[in-house]
N, C-alpha and C. Protein backbone atom coordinates (compact mmCIF):
# COMPACT_ATOMS: atom_id res chain seq x y z
N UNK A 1 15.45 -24.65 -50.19
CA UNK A 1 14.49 -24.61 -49.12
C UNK A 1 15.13 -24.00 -47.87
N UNK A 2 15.91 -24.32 -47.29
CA UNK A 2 17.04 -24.12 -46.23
C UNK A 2 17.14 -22.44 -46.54
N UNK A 3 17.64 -21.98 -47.68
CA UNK A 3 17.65 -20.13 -47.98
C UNK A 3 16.37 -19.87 -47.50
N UNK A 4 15.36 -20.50 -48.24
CA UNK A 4 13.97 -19.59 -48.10
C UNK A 4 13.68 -19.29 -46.70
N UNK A 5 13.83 -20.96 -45.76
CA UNK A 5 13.87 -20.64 -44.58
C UNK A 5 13.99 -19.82 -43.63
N UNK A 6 15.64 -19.27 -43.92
CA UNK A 6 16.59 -18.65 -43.29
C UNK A 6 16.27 -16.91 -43.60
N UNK A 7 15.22 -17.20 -44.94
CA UNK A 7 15.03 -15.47 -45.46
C UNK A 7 13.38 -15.17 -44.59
N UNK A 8 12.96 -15.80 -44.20
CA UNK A 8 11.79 -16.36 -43.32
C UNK A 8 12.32 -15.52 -41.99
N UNK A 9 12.53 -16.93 -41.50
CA UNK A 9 13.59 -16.54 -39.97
C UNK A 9 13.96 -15.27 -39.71
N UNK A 10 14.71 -14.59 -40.68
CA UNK A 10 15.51 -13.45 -40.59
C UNK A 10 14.50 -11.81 -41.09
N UNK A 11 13.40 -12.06 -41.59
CA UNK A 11 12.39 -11.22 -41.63
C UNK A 11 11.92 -10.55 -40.39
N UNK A 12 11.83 -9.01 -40.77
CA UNK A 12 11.50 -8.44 -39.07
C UNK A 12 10.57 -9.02 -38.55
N UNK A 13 9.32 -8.97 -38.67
CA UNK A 13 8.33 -9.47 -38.69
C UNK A 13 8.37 -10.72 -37.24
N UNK A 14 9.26 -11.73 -37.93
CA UNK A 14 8.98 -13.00 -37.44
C UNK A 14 10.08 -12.78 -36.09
N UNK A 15 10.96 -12.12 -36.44
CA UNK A 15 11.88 -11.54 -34.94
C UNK A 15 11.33 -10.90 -34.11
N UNK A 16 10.06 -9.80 -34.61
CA UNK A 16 9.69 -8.74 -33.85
C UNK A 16 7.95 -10.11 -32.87
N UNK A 17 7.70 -10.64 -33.61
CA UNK A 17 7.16 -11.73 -32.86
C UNK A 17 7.73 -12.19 -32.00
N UNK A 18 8.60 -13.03 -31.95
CA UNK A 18 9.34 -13.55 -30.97
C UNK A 18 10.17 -12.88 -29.91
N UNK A 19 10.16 -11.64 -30.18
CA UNK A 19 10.72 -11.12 -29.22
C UNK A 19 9.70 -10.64 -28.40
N UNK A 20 8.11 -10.56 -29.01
CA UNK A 20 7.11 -10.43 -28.30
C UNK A 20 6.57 -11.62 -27.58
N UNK A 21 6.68 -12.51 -28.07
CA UNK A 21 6.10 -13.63 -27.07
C UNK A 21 7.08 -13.92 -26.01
N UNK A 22 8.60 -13.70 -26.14
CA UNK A 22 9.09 -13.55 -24.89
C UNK A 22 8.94 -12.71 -23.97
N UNK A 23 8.80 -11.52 -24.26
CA UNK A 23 8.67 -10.17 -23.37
C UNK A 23 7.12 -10.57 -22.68
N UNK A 24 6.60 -11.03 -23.60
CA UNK A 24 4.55 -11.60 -22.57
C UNK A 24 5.03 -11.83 -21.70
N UNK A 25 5.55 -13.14 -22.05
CA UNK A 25 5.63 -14.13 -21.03
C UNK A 25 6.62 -13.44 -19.95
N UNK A 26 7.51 -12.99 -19.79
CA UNK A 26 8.06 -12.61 -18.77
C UNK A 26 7.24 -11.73 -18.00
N UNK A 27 6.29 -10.79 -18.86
CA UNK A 27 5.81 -9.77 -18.28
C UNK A 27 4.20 -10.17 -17.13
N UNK A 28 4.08 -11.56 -18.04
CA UNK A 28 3.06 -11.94 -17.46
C UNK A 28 3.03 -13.25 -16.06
N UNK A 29 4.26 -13.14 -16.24
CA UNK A 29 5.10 -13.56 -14.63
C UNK A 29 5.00 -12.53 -13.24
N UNK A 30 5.29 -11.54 -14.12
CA UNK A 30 5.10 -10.10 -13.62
C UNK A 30 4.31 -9.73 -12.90
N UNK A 31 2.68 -9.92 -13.55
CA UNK A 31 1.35 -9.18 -13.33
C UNK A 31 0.82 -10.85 -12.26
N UNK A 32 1.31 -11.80 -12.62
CA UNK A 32 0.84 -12.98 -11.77
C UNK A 32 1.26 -12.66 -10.36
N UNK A 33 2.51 -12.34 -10.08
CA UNK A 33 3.52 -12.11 -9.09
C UNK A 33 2.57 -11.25 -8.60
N UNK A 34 2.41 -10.24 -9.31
CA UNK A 34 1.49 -8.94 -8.69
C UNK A 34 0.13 -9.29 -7.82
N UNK A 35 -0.68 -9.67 -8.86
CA UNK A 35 -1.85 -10.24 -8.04
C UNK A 35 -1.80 -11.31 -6.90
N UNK A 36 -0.92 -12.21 -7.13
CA UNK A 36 -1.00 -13.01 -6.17
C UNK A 36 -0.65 -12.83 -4.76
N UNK A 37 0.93 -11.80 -5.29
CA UNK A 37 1.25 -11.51 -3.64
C UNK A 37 0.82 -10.39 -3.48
N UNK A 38 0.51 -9.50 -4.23
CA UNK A 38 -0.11 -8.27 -3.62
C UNK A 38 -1.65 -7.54 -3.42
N UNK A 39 -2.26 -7.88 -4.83
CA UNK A 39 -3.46 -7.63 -4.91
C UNK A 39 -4.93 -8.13 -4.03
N UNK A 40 -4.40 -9.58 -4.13
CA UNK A 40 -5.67 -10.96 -4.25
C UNK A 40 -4.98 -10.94 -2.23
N UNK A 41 -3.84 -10.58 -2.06
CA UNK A 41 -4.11 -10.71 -0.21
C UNK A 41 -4.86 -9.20 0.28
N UNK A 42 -4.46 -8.15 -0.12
CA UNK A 42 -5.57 -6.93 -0.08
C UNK A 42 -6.68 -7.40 -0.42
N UNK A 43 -7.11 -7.63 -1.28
CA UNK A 43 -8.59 -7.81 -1.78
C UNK A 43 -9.20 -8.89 -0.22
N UNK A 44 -8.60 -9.93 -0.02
CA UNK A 44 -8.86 -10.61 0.57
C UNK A 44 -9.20 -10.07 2.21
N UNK A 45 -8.14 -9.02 2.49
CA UNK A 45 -7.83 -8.45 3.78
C UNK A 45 -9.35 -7.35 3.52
N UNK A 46 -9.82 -6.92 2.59
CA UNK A 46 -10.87 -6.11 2.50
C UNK A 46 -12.27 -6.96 3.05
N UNK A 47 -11.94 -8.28 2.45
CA UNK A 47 -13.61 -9.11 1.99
C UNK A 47 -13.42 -10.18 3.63
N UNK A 48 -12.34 -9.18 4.53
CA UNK A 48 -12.44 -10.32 5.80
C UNK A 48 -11.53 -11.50 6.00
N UNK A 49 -10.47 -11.28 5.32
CA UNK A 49 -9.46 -12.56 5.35
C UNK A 49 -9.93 -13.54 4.49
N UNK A 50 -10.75 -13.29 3.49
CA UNK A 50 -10.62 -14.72 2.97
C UNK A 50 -9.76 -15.11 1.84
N UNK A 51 -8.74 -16.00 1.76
CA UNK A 51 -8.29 -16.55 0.90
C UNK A 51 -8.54 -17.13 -0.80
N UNK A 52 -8.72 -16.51 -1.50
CA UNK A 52 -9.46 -16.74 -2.88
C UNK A 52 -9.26 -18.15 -3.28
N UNK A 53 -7.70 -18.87 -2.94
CA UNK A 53 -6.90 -20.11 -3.22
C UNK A 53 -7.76 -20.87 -2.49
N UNK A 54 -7.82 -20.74 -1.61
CA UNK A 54 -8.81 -21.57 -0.92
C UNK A 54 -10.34 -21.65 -0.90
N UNK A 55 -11.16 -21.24 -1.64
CA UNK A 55 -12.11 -20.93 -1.75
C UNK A 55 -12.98 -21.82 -2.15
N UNK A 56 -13.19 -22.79 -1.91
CA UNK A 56 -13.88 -24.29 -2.30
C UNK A 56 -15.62 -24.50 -1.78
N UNK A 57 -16.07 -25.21 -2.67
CA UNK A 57 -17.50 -25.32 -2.47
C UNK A 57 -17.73 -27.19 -2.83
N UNK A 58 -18.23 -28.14 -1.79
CA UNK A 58 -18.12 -29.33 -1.88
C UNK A 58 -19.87 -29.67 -2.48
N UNK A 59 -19.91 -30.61 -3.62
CA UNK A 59 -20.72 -31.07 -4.43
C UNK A 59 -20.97 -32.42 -4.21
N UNK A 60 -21.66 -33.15 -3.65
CA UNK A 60 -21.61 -34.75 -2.84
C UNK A 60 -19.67 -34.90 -3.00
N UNK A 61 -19.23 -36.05 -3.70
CA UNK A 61 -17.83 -35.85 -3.52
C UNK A 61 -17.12 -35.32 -4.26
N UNK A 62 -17.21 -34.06 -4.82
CA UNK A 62 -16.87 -33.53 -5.57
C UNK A 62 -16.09 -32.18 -5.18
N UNK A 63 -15.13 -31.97 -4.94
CA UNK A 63 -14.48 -30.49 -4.35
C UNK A 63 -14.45 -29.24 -5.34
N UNK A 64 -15.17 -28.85 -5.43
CA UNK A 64 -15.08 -27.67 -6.68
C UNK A 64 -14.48 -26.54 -6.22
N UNK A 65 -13.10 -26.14 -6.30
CA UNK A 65 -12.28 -24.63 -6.11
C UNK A 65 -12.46 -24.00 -6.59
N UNK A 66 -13.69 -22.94 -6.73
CA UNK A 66 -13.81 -21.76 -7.67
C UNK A 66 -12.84 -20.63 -7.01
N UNK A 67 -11.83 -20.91 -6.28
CA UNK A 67 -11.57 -19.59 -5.76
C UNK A 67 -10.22 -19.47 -7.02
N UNK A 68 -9.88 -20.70 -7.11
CA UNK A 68 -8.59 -20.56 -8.45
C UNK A 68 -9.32 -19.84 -9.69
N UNK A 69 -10.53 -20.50 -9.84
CA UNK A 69 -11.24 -19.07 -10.94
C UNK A 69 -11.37 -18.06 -10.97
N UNK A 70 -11.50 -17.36 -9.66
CA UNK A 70 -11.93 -15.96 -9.17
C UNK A 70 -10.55 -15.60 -9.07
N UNK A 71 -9.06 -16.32 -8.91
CA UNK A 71 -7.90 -15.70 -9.31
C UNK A 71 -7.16 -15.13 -10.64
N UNK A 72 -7.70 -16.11 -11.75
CA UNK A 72 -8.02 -16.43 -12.94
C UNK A 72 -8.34 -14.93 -12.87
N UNK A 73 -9.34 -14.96 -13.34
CA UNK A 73 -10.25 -14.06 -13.62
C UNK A 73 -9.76 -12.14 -13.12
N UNK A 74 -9.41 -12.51 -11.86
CA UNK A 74 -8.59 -11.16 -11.51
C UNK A 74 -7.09 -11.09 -12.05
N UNK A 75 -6.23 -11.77 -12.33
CA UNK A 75 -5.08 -12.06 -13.76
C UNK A 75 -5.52 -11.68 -14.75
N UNK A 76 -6.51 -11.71 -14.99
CA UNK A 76 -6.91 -11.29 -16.68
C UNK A 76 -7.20 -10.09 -16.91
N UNK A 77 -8.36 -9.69 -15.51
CA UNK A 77 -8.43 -8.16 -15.99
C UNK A 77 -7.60 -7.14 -15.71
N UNK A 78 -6.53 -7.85 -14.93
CA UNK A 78 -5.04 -6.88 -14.68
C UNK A 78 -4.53 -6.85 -15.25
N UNK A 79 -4.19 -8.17 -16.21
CA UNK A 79 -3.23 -8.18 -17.76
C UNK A 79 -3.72 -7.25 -18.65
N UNK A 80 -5.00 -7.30 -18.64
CA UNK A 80 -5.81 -6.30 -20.04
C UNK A 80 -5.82 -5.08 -19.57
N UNK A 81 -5.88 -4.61 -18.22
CA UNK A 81 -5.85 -3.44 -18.59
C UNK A 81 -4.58 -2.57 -18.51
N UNK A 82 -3.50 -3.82 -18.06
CA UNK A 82 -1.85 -3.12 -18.21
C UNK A 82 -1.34 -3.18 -19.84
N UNK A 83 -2.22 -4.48 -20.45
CA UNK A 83 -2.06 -4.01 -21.82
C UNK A 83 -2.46 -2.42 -22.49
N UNK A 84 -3.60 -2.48 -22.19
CA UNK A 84 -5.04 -1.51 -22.97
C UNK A 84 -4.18 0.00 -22.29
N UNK A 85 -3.29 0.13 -20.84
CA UNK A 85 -2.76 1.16 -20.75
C UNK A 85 -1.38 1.53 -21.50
N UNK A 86 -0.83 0.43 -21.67
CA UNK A 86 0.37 0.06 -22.43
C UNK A 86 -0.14 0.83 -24.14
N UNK A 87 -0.75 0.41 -24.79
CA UNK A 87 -1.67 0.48 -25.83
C UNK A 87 -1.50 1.98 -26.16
N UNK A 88 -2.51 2.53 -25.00
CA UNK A 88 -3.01 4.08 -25.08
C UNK A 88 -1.41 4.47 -25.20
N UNK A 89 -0.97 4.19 -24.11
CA UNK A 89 0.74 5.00 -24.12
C UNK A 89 1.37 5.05 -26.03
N UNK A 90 1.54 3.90 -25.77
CA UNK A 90 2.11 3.99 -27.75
C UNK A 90 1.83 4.44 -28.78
N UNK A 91 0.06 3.96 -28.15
CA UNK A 91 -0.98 5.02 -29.47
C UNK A 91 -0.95 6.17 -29.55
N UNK A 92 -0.34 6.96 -28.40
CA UNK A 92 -0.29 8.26 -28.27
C UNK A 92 0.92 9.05 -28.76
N UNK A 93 1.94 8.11 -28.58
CA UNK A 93 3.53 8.28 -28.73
C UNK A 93 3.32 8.78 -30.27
N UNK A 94 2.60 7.30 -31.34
CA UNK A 94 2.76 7.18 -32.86
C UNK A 94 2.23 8.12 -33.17
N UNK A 95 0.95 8.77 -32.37
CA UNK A 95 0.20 10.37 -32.87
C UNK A 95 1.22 11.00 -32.93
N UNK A 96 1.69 10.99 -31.96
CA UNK A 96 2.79 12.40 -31.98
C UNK A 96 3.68 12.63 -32.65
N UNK A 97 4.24 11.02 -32.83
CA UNK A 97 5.48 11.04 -33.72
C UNK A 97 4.80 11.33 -35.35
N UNK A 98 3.63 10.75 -35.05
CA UNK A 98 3.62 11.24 -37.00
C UNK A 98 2.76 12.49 -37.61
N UNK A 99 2.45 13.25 -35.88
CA UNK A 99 2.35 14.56 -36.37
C UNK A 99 3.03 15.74 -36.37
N UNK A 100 4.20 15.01 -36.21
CA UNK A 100 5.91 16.06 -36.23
C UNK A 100 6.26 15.33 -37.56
N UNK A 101 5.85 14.69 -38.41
CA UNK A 101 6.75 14.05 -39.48
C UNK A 101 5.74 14.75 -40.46
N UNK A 102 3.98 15.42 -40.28
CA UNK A 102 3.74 15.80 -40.73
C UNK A 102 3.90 17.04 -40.96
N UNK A 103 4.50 17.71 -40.06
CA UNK A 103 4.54 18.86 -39.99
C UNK A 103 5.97 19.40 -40.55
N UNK A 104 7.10 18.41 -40.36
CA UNK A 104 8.44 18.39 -40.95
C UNK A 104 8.19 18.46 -42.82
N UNK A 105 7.09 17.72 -43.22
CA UNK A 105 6.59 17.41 -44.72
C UNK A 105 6.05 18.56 -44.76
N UNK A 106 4.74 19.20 -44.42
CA UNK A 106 4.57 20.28 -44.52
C UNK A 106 5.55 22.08 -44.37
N UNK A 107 6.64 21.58 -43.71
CA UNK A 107 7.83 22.55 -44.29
C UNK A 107 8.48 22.78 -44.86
N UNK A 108 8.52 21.76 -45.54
CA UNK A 108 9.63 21.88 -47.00
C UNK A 108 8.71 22.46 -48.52
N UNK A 109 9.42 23.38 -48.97
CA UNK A 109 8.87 24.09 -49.70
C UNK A 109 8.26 23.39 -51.13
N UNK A 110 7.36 23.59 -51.55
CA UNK A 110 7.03 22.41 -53.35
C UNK A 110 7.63 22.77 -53.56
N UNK A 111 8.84 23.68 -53.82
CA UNK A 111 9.75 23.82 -54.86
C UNK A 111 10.51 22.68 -54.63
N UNK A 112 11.22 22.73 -53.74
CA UNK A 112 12.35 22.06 -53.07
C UNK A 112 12.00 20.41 -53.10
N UNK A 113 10.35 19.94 -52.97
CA UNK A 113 10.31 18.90 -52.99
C UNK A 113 10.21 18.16 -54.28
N UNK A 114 9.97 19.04 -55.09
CA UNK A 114 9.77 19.37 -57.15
C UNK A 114 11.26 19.14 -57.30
N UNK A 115 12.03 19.42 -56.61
CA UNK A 115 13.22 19.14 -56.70
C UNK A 115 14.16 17.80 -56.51
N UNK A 116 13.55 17.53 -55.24
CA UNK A 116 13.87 16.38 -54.96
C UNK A 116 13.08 14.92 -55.40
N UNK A 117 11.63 15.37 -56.01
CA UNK A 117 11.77 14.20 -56.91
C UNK A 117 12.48 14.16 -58.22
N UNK A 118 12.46 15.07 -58.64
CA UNK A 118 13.28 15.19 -60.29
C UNK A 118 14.66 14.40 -59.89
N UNK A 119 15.07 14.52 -58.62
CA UNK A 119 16.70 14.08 -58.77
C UNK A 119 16.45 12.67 -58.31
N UNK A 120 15.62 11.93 -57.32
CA UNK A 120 15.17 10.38 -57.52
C UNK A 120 15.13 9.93 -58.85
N UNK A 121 14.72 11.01 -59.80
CA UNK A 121 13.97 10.09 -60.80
C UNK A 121 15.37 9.98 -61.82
N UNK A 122 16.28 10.74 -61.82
CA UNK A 122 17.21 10.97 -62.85
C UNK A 122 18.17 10.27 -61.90
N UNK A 123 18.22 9.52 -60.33
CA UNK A 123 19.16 8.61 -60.62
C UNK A 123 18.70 7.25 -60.44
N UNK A 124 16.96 7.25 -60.36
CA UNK A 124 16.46 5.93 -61.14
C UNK A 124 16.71 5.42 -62.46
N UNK A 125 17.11 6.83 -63.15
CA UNK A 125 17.22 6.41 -64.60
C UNK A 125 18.65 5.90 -64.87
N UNK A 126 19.48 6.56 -64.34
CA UNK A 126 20.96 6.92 -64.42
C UNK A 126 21.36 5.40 -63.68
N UNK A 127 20.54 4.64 -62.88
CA UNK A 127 20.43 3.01 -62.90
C UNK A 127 20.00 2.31 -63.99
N UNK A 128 19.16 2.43 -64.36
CA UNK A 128 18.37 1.70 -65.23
C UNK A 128 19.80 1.48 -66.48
N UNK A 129 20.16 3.04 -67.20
CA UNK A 129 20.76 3.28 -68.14
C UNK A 129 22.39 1.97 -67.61
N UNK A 130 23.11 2.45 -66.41
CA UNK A 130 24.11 0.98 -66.11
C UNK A 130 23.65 -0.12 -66.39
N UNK A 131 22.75 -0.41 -65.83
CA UNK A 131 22.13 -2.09 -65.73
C UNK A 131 21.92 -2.69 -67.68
N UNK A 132 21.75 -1.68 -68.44
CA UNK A 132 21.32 -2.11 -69.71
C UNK A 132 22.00 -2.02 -70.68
């Protein structure tokens, strides 16, 4: 159990996760930092000084702060769209990269590639033949 574990653990996969949920989270320290000290006091300096943090509406005794929602809410669509630009960037990168890998495939001659499977296959065999 302890191996299987450890063959678990050690799978890209489950590294390349975790190295993503750390990088969020730092990053989303980041975009908080952002809005809070920079965005949400502009926004505020636009709409007349008002403070979003402070933004409260009283219900008999009930204090309801929607302005922490309306901060909320501007966090989120800054996260998504630094993701969704993040996104485009990579999505664009992997086009590129795999239309130079197509084009690298498309230069090598069928002969040459007639070639190079015949010699996979004769030292697939040229295994097989040790092993037996």
């Amino acid at each position: 159990m302890l191996k299987e574990f450890r063959e678990f653990i050690t799978k890209g996969n489950v590294l390349d996760l975790a190295i993503a949920v750390v990088m969020g989270a730092a990053f989303g320290k980041i975009v908080s930092s952002l809005v809070n000290n920079i965005i949400t006091p502009l926004i505020g300096i636009l709409l007349g000084g008002v403070n979003f943090a402070s933004l409260s509406i009283t219900v008999g005794k009930a204090d309801v702060q929607y302005g922490q929602f309306v901060q909320a809410v501007i966090d989120f669509l800054i996260i998504s769209f630094a993701i969704f630009m993040f996104m485009k960037v990579a999505n664009s990168l992997i086009r590129k990269k795999q239309a130079n890998e197509e084009e690298v495939l498309e230069a090598v001659p069928a002969s040459e590639q007639y070639l190079k499977e015949i010699r996979d296959l004769l030292q697939k065999n040229a295994r097989q033949d040790e092993t037996s």
